[in-house]
PDB file of N, CA and C in Angstrom:
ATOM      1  N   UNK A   1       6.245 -10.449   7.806  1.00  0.00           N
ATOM      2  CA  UNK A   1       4.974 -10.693   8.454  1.00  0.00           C
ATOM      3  C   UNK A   1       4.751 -12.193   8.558  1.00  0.00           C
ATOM      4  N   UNK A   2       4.130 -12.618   9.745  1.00  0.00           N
ATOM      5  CA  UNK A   2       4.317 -13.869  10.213  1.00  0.00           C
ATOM      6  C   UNK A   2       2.699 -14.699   9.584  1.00  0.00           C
ATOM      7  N   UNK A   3       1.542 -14.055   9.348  1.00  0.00           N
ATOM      8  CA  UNK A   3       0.186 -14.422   9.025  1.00  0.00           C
ATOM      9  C   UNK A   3      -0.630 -13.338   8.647  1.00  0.00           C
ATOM     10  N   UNK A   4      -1.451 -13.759   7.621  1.00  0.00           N
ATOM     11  CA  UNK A   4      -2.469 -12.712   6.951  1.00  0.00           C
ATOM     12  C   UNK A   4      -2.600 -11.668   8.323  1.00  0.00           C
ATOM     13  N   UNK A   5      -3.442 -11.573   9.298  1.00  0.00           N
ATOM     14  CA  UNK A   5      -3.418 -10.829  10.518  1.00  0.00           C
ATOM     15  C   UNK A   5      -2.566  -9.762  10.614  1.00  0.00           C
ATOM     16  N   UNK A   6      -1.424 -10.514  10.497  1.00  0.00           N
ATOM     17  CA  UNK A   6      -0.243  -8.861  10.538  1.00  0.00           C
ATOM     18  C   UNK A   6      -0.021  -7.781   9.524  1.00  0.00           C
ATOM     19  N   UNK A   7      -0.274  -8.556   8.566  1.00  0.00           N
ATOM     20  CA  UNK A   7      -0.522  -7.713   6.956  1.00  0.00           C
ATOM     21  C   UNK A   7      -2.016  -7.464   6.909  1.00  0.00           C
ATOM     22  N   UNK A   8      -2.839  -7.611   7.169  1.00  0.00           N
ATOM     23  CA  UNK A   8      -4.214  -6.710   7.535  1.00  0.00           C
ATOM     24  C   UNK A   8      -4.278  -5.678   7.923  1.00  0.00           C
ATOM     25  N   UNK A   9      -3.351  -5.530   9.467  1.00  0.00           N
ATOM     26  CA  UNK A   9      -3.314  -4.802  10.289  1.00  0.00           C
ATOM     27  C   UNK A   9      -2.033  -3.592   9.908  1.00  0.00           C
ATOM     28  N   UNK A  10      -0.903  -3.584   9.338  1.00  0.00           N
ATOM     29  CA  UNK A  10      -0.191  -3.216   8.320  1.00  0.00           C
ATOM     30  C   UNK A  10      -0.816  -2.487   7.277  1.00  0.00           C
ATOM     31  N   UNK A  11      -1.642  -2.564   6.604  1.00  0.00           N
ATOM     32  CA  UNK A  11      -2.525  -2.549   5.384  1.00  0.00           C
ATOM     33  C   UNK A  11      -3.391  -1.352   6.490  1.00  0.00           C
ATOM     34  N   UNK A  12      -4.554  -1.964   7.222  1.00  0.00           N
ATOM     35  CA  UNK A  12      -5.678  -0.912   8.124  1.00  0.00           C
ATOM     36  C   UNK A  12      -4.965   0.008   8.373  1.00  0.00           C
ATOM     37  N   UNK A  13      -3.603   0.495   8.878  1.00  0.00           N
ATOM     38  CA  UNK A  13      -3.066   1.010   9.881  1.00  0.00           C
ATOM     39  C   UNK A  13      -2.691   1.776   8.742  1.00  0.00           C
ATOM     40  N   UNK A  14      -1.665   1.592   7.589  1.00  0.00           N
ATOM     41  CA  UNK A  14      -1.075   2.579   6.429  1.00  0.00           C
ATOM     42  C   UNK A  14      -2.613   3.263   6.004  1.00  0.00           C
ATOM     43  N   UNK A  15      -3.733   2.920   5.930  1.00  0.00           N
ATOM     44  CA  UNK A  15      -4.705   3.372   5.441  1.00  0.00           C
ATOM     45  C   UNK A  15      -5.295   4.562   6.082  1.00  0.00           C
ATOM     46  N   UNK A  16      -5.023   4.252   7.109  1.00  0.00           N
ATOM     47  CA  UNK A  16      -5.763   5.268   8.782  1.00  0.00           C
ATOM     48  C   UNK A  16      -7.358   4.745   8.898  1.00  0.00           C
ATOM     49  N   UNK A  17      -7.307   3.291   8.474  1.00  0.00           N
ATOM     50  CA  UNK A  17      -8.789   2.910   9.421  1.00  0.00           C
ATOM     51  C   UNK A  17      -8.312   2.412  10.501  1.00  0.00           C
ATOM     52  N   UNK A  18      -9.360   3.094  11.506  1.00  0.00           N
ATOM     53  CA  UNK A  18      -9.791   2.251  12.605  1.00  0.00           C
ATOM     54  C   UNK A  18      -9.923   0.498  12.889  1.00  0.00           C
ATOM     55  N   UNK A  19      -9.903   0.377  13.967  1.00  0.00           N
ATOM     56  CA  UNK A  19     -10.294  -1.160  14.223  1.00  0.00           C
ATOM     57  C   UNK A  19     -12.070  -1.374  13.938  1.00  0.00           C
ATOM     58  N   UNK A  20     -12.701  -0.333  14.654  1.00  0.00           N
ATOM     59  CA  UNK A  20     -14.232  -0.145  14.111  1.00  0.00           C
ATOM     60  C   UNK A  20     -14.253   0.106  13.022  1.00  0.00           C
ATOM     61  N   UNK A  21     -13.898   1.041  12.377  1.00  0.00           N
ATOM     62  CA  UNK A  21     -14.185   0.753  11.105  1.00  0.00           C
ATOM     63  C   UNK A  21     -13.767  -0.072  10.004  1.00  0.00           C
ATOM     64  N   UNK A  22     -12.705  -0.907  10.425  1.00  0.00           N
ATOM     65  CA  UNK A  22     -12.385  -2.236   9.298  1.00  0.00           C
ATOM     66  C   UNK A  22     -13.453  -3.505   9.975  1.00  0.00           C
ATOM     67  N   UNK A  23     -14.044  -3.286  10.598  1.00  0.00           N
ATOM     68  CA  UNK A  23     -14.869  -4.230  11.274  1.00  0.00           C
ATOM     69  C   UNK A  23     -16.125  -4.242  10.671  1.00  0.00           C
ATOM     70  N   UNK A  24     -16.435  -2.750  10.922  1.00  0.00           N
ATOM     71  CA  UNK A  24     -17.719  -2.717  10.718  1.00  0.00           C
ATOM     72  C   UNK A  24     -19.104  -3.189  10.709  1.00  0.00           C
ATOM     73  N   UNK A  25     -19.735  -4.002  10.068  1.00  0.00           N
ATOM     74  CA  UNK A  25     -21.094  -4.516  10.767  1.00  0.00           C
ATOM     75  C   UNK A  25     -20.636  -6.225  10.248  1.00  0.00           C
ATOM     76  N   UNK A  26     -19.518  -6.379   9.616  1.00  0.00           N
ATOM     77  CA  UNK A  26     -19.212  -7.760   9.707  1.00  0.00           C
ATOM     78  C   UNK A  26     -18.740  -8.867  10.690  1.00  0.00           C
ATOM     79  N   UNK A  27     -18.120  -8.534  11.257  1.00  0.00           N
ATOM     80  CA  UNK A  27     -17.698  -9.643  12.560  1.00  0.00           C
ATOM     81  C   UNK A  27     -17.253  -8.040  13.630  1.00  0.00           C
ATOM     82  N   UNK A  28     -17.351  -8.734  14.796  1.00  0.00           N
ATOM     83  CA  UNK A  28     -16.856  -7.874  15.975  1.00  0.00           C
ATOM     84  C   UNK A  28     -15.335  -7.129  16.019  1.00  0.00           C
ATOM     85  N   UNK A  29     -14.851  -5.837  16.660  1.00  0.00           N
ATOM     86  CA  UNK A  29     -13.805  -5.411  16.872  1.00  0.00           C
ATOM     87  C   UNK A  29     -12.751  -6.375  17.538  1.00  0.00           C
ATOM     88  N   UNK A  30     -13.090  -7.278  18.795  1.00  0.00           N
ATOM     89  CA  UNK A  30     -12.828  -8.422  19.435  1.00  0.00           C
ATOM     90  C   UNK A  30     -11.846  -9.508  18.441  1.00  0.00           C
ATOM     91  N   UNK A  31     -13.231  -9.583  17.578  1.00  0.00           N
ATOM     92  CA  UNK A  31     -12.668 -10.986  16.661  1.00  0.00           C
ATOM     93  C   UNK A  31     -11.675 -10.580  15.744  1.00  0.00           C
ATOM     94  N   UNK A  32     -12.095  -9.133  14.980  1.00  0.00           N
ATOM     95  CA  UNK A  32     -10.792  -8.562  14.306  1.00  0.00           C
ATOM     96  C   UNK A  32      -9.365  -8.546  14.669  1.00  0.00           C
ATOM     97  N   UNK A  33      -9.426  -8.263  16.174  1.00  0.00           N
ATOM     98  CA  UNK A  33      -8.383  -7.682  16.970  1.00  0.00           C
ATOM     99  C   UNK A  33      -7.472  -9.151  16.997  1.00  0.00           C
ATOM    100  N   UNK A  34      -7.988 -10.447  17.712  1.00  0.00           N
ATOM    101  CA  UNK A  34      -7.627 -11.651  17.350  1.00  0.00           C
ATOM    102  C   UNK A  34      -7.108 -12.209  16.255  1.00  0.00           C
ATOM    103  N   UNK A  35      -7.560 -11.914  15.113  1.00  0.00           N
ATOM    104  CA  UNK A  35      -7.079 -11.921  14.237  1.00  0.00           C
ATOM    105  C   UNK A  35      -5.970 -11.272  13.357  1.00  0.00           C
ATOM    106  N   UNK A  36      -6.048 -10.334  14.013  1.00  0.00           N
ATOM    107  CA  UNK A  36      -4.457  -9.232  13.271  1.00  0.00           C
ATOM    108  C   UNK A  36      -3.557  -9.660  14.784  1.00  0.00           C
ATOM    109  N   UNK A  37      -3.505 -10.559  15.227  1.00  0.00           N
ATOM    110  CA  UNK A  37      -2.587 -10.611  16.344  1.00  0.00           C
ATOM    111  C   UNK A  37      -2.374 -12.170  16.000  1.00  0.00           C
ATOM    112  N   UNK A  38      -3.161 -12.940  14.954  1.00  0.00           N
ATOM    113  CA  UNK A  38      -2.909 -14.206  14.903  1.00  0.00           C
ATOM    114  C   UNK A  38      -3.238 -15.056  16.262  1.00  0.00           C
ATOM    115  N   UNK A  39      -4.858 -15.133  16.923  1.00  0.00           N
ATOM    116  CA  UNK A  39      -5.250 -15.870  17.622  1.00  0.00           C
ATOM    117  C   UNK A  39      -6.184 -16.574  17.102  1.00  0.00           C
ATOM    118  N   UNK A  40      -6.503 -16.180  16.242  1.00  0.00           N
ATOM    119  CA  UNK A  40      -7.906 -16.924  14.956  1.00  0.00           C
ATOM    120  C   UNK A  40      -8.020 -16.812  13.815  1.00  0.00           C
ATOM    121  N   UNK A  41      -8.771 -17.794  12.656  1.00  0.00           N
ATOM    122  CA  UNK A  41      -8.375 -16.898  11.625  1.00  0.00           C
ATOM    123  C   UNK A  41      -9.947 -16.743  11.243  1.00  0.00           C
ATOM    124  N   UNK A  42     -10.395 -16.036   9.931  1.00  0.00           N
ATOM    125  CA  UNK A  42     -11.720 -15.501   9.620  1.00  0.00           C
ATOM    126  C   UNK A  42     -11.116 -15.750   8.301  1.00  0.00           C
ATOM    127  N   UNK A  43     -12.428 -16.296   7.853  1.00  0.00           N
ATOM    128  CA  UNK A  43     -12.614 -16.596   6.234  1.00  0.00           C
ATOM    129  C   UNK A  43     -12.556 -15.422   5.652  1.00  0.00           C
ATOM    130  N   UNK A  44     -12.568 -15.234   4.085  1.00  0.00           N
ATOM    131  CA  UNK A  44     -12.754 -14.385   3.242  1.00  0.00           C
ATOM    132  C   UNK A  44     -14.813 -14.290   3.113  1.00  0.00           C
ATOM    133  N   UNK A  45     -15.266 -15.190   3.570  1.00  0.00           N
ATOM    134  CA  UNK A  45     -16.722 -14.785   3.216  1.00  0.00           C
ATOM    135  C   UNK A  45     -17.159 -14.440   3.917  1.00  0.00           C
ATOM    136  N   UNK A  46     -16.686 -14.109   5.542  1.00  0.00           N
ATOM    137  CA  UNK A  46     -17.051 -13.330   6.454  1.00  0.00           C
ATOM    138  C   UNK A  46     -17.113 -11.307   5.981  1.00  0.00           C
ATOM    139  N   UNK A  47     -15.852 -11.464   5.562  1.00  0.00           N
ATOM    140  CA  UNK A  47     -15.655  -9.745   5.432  1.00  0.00           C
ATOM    141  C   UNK A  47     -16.637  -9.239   3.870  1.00  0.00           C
ATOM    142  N   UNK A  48     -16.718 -10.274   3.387  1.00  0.00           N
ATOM    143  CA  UNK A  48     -17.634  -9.713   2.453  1.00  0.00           C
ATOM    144  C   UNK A  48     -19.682  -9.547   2.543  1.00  0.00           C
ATOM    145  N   UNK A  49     -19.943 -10.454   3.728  1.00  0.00           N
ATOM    146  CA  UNK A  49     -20.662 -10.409   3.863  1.00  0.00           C
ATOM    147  C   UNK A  49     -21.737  -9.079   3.741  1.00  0.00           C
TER     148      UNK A  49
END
């Protein structure tokens, strides 16, 4: 795996969540999606919010 993003998405995917639901009311499906593809990155104090 090349960036956190791909091992997120690795991780969501072995789990059987959704993109909505690893999202959830913290940042957008959009911004997630960017991010498990390595176009942005998102802090750790975002997802805990």
């Amino acid at each position: 795996m090349k960036n956190y993003g791909e091992a997120f998405r690795y991780f969501r995917k072995l789990n059987g969540y959704s993109l909505e639901y690893a999202a959830a009311d913290s940042i957008s499906k959009s911004q997630l999606s960017r991010f498990e593809r390595g176009e942005n990155e998102i802090s750790l104090s975002t997802f805990f919010e």
